[in-house]
N, C-alpha and C. Protein backbone atom coordinates (compact mmCIF):
# COMPACT_ATOMS: atom_id res chain seq x y z
N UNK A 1 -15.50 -14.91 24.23
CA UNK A 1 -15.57 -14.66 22.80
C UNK A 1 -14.46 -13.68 22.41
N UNK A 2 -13.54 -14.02 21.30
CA UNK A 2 -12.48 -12.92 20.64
C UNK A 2 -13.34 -11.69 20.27
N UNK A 3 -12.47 -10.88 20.58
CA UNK A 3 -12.91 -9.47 19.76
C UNK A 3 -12.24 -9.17 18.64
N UNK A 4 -13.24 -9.00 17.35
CA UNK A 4 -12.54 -8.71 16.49
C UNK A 4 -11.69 -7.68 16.26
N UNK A 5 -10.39 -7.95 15.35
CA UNK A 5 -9.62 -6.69 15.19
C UNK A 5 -10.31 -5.71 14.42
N UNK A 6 -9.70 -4.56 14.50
CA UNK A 6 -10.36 -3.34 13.59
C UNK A 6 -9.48 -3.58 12.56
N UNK A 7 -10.64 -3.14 11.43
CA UNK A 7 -10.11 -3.74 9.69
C UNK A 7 -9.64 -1.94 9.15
N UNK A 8 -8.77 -2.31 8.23
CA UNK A 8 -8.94 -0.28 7.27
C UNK A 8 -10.30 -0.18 6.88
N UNK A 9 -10.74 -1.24 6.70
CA UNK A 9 -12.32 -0.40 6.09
C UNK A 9 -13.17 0.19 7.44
N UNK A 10 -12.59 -0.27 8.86
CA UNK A 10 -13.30 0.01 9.90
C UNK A 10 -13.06 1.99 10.35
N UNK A 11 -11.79 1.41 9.50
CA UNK A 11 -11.11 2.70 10.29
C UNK A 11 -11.85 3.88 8.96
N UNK A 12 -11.82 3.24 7.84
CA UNK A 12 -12.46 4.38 6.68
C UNK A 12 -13.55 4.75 6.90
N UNK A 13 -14.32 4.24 7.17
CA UNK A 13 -15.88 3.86 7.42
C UNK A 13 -16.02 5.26 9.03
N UNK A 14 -15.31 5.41 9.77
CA UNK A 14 -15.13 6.41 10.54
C UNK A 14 -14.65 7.39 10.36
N UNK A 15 -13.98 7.87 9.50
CA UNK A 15 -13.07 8.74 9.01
C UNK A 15 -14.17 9.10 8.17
N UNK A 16 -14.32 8.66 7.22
CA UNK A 16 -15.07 9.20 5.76
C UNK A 16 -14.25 8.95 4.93
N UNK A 17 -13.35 8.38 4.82
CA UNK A 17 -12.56 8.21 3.51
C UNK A 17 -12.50 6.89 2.85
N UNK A 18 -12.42 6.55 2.16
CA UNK A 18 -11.95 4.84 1.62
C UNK A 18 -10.34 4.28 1.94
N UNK A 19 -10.92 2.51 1.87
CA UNK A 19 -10.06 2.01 2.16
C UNK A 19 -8.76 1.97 2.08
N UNK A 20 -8.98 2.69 0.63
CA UNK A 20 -7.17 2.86 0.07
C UNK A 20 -6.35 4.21 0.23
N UNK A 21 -7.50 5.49 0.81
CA UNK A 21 -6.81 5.86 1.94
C UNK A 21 -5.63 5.76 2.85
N UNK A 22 -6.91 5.15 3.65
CA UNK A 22 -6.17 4.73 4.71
C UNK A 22 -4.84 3.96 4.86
N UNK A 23 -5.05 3.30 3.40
CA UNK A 23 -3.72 2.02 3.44
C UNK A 23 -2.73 3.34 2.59
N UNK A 24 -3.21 3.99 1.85
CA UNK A 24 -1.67 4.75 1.58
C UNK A 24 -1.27 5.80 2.66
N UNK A 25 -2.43 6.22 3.62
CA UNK A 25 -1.90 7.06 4.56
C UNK A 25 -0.69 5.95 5.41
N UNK A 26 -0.97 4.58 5.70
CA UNK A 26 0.08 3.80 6.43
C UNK A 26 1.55 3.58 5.82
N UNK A 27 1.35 3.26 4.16
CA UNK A 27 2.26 3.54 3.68
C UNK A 27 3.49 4.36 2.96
N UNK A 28 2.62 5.46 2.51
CA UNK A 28 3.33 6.53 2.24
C UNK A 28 2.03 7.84 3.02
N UNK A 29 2.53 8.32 4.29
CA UNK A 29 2.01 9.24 4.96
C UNK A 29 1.77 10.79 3.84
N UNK A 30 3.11 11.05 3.20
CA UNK A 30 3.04 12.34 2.73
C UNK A 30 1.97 12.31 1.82
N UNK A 31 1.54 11.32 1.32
CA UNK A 31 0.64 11.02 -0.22
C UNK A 31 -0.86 11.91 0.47
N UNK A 32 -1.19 11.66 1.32
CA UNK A 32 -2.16 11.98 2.44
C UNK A 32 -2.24 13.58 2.40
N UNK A 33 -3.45 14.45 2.52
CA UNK A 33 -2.96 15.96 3.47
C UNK A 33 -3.15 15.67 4.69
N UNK A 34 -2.84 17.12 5.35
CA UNK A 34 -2.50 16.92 6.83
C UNK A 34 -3.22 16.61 7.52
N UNK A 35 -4.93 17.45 7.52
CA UNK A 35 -5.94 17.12 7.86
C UNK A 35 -6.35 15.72 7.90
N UNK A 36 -6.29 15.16 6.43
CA UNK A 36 -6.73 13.84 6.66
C UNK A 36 -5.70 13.14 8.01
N UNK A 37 -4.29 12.94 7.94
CA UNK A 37 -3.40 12.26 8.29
C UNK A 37 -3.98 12.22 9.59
N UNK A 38 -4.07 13.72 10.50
CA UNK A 38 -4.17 13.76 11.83
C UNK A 38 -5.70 13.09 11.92
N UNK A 39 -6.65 13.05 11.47
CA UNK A 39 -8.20 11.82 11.73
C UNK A 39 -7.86 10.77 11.38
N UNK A 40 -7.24 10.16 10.04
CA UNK A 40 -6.91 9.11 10.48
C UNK A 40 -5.98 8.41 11.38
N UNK A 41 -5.06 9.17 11.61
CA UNK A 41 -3.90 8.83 13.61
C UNK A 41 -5.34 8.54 14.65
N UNK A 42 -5.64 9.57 14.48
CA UNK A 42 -6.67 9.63 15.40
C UNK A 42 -7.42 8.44 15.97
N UNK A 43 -7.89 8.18 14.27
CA UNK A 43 -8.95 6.69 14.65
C UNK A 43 -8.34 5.54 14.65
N UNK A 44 -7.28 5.12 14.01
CA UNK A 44 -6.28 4.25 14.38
C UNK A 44 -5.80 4.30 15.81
N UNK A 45 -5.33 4.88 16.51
CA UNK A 45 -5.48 5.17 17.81
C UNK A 45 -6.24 4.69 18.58
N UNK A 46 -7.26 4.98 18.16
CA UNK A 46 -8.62 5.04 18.94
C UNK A 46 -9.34 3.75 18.94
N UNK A 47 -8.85 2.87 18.02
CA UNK A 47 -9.34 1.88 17.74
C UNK A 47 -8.40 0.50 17.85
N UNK A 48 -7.02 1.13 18.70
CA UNK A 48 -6.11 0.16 18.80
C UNK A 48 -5.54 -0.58 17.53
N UNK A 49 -5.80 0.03 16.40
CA UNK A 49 -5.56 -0.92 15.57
C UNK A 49 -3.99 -1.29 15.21
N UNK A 50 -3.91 -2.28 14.99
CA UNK A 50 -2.55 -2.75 14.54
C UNK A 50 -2.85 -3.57 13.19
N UNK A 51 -1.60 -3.10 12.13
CA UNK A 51 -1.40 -3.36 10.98
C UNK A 51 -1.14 -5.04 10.74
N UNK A 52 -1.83 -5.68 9.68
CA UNK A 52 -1.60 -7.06 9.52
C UNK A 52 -0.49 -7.00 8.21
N UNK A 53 0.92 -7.33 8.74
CA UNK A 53 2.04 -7.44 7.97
C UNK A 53 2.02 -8.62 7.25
N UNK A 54 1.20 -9.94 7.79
CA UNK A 54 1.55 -11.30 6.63
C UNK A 54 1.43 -10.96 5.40
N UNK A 55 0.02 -10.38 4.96
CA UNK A 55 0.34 -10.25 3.21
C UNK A 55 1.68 -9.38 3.04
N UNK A 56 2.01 -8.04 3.39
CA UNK A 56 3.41 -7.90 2.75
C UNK A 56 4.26 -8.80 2.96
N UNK A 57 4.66 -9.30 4.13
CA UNK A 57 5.61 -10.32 4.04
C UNK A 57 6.27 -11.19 3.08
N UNK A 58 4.86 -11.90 2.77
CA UNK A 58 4.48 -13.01 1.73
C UNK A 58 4.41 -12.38 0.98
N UNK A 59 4.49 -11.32 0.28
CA UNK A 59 4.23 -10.76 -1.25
C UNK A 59 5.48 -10.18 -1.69
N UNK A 60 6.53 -9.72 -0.43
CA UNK A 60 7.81 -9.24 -0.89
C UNK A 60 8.74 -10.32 -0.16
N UNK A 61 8.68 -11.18 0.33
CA UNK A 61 9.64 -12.30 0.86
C UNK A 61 10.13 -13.50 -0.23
N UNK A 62 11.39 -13.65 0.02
CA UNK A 62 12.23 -14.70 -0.76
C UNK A 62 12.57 -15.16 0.13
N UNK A 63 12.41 -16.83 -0.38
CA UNK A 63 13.01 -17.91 0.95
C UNK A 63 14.38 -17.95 0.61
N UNK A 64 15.42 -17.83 -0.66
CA UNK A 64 16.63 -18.03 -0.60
C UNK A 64 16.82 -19.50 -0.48
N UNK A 65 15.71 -21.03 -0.77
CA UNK A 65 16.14 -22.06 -0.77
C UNK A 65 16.59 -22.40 -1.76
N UNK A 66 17.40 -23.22 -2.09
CA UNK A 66 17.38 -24.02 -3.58
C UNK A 66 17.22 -25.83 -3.19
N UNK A 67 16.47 -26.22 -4.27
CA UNK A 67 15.73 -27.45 -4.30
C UNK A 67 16.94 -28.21 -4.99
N UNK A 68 17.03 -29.39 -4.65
CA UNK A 68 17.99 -30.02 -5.22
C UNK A 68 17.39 -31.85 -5.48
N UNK A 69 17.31 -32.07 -6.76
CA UNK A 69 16.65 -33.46 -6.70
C UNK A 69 17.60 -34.33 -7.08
N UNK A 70 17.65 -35.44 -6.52
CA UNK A 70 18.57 -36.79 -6.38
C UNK A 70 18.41 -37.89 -7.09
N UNK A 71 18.92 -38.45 -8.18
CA UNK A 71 18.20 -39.81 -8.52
C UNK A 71 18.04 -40.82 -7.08
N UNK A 72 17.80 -41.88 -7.36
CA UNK A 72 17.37 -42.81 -6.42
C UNK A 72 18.57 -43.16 -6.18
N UNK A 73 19.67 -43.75 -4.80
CA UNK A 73 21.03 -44.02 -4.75
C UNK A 73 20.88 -45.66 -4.27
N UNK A 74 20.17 -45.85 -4.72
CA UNK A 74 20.05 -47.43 -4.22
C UNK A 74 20.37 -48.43 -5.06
C-alpha cells in the first residue's frame, strides 16, 4: 500500500498554525517570525515532506506554441 504524502494542512495541523502559513513560510520565509519558521523546518523535516510544484508550474507556465490553421490543400 502507498503512503500518503504529507499535505501543508498536515504540517499546520502539527505546528498550530494554518495552512496559509505554512505555504507563505515556503514562499516568502521572511513574511514568517523566527519562532514560527524554525517549527515549521522542523515539521517539514520531520515529516519528509516535499513541495508539490505542478500547480505553480501550470499556473505560471507558457508553452510559447503558436497554432497555425490550414485550409484544406486538396
Amino acid at each position: 500500500m502507498k503512503k500518503k504524502r504529507p499535505s501543508l494542512q498536515d504540517v499546520a495541523d502539527r505546528v498550530g498554525v494554518t495552512k496559509m502559513t505554512v505555504s507563505r513560510f515556503l514562499r516568502n520565509p521572511e513574511q514568517v517570525s523566527e519562532a514560527l519558521r524554525v517549527k515549521i523546518a522542523r515539521e517539514l523535516d520531520s515529516l519528509n515532506y516535499i513541495p508539490n510544484r505542478a500547480p505553480d508550474i501550470l499556473s505560471n507556465a507558457t508553452s510559447h506554441a503558436i497554432g497555425v490553421l490550414l485550409p484544406s490543400l486538396t
